[in-house]
C-alpha atoms as a PDB file:
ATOM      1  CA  UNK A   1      36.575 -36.572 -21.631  1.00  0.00           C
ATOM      2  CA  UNK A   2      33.818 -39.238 -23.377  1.00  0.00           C
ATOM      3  CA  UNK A   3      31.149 -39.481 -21.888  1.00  0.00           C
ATOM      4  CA  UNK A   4      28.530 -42.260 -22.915  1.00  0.00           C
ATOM      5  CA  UNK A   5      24.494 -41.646 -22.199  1.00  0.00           C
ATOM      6  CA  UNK A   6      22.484 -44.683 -22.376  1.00  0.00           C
ATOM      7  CA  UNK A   7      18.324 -43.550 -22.252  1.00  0.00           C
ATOM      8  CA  UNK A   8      15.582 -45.039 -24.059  1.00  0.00           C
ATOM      9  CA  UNK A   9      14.049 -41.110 -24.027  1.00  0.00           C
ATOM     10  CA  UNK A  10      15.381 -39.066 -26.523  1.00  0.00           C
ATOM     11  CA  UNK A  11      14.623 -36.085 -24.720  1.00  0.00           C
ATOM     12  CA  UNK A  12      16.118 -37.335 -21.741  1.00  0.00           C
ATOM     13  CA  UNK A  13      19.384 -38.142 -23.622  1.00  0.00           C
ATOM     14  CA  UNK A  14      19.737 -34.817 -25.347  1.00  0.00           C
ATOM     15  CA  UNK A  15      19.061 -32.926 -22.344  1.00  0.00           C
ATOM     16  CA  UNK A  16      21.521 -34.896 -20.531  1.00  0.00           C
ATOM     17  CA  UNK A  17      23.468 -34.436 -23.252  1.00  0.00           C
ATOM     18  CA  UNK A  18      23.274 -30.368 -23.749  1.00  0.00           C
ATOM     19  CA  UNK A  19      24.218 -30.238 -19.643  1.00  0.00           C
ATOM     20  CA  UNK A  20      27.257 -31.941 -19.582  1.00  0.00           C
ATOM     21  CA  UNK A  21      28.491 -30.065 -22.731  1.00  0.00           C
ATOM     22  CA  UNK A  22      27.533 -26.993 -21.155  1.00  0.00           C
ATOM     23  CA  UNK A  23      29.965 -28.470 -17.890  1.00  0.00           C
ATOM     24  CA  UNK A  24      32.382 -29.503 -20.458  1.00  0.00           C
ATOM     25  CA  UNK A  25      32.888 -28.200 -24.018  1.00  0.00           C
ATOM     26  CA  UNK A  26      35.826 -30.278 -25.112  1.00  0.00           C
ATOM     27  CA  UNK A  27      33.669 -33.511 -23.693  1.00  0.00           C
ATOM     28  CA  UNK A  28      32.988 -35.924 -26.666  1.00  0.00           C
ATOM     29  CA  UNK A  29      29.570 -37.107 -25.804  1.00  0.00           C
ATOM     30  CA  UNK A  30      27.951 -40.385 -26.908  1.00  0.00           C
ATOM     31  CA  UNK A  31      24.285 -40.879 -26.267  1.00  0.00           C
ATOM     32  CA  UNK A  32      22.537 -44.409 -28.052  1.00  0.00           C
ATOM     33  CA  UNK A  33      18.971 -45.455 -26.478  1.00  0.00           C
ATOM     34  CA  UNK A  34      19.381 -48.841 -25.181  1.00  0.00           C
ATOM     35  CA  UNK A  35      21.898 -51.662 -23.789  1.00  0.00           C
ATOM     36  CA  UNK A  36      22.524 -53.207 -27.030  1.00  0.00           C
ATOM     37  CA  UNK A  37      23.856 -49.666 -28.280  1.00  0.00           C
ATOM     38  CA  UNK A  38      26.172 -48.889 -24.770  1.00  0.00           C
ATOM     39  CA  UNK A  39      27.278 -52.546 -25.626  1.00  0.00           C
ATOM     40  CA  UNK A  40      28.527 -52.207 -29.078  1.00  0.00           C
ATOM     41  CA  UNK A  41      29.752 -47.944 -28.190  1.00  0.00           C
ATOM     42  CA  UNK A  42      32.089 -49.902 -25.553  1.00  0.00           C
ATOM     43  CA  UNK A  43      33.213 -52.481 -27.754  1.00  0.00           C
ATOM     44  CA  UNK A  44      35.322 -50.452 -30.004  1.00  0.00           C
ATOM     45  CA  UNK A  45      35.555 -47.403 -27.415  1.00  0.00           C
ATOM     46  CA  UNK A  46      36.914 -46.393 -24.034  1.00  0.00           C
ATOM     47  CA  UNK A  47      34.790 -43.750 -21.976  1.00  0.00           C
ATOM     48  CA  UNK A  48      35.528 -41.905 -18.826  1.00  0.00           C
ATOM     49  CA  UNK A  49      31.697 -41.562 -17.724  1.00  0.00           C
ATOM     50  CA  UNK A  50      28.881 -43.924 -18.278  1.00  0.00           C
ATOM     51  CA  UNK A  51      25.180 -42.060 -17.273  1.00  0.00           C
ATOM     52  CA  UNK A  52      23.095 -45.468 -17.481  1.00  0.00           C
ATOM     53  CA  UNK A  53      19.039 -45.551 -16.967  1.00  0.00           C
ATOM     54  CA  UNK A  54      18.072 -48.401 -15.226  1.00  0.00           C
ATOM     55  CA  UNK A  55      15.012 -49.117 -17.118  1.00  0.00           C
ATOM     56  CA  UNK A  56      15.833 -49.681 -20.102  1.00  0.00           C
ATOM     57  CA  UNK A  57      13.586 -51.711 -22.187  1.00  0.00           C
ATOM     58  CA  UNK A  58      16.120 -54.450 -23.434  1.00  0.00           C
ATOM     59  CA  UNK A  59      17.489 -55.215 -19.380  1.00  0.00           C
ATOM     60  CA  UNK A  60      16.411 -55.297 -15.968  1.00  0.00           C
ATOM     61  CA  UNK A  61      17.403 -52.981 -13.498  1.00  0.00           C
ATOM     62  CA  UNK A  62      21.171 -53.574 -12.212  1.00  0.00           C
ATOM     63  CA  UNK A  63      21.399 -56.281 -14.878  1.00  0.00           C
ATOM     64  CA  UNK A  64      22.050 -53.650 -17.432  1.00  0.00           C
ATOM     65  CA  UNK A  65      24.743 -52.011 -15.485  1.00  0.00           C
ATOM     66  CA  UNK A  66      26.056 -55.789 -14.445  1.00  0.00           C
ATOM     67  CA  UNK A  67      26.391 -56.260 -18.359  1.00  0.00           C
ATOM     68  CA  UNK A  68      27.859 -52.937 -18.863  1.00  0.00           C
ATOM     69  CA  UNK A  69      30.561 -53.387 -16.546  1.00  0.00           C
ATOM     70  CA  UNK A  70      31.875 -56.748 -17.873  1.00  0.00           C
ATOM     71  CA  UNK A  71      32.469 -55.174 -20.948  1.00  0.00           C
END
């Protein structure tokens, strides 16, 4: 399973990140800290899971997830 974590909190990210691996061992997980990064991690990959913070600082809201999804 890939799972992608978009957060602008580091801490956030990697504690997000250490729970799901702790769910899932064999999970490949991705974290990168804003919508620019989930943008270009999609572009070249396929993921089964997207955990998304809405405030992020470089979209608004749904707008990120919006974006996301077109991709």
């Amino acid at each position: 399973m890939r799972i992608l974590v978009v957060d602008d909190h580091p801490m956030m990210a990697d504690a997000l990140r250490h729970a799901l691996l702790t769910l899932e061992r064999a999970a490949d997980v991705v974290c990168v800290g804003d919508l620019a990064g989930a943008l270009a991690a999609t572009a070249d990959e396929t993921f089964n899971l997207a955990l998304l913070d809405l405030g992020l600082p470089d979209c608004a809201g749904h707008d990120g997830l919006a974006r996301l999804r077109e991709e």
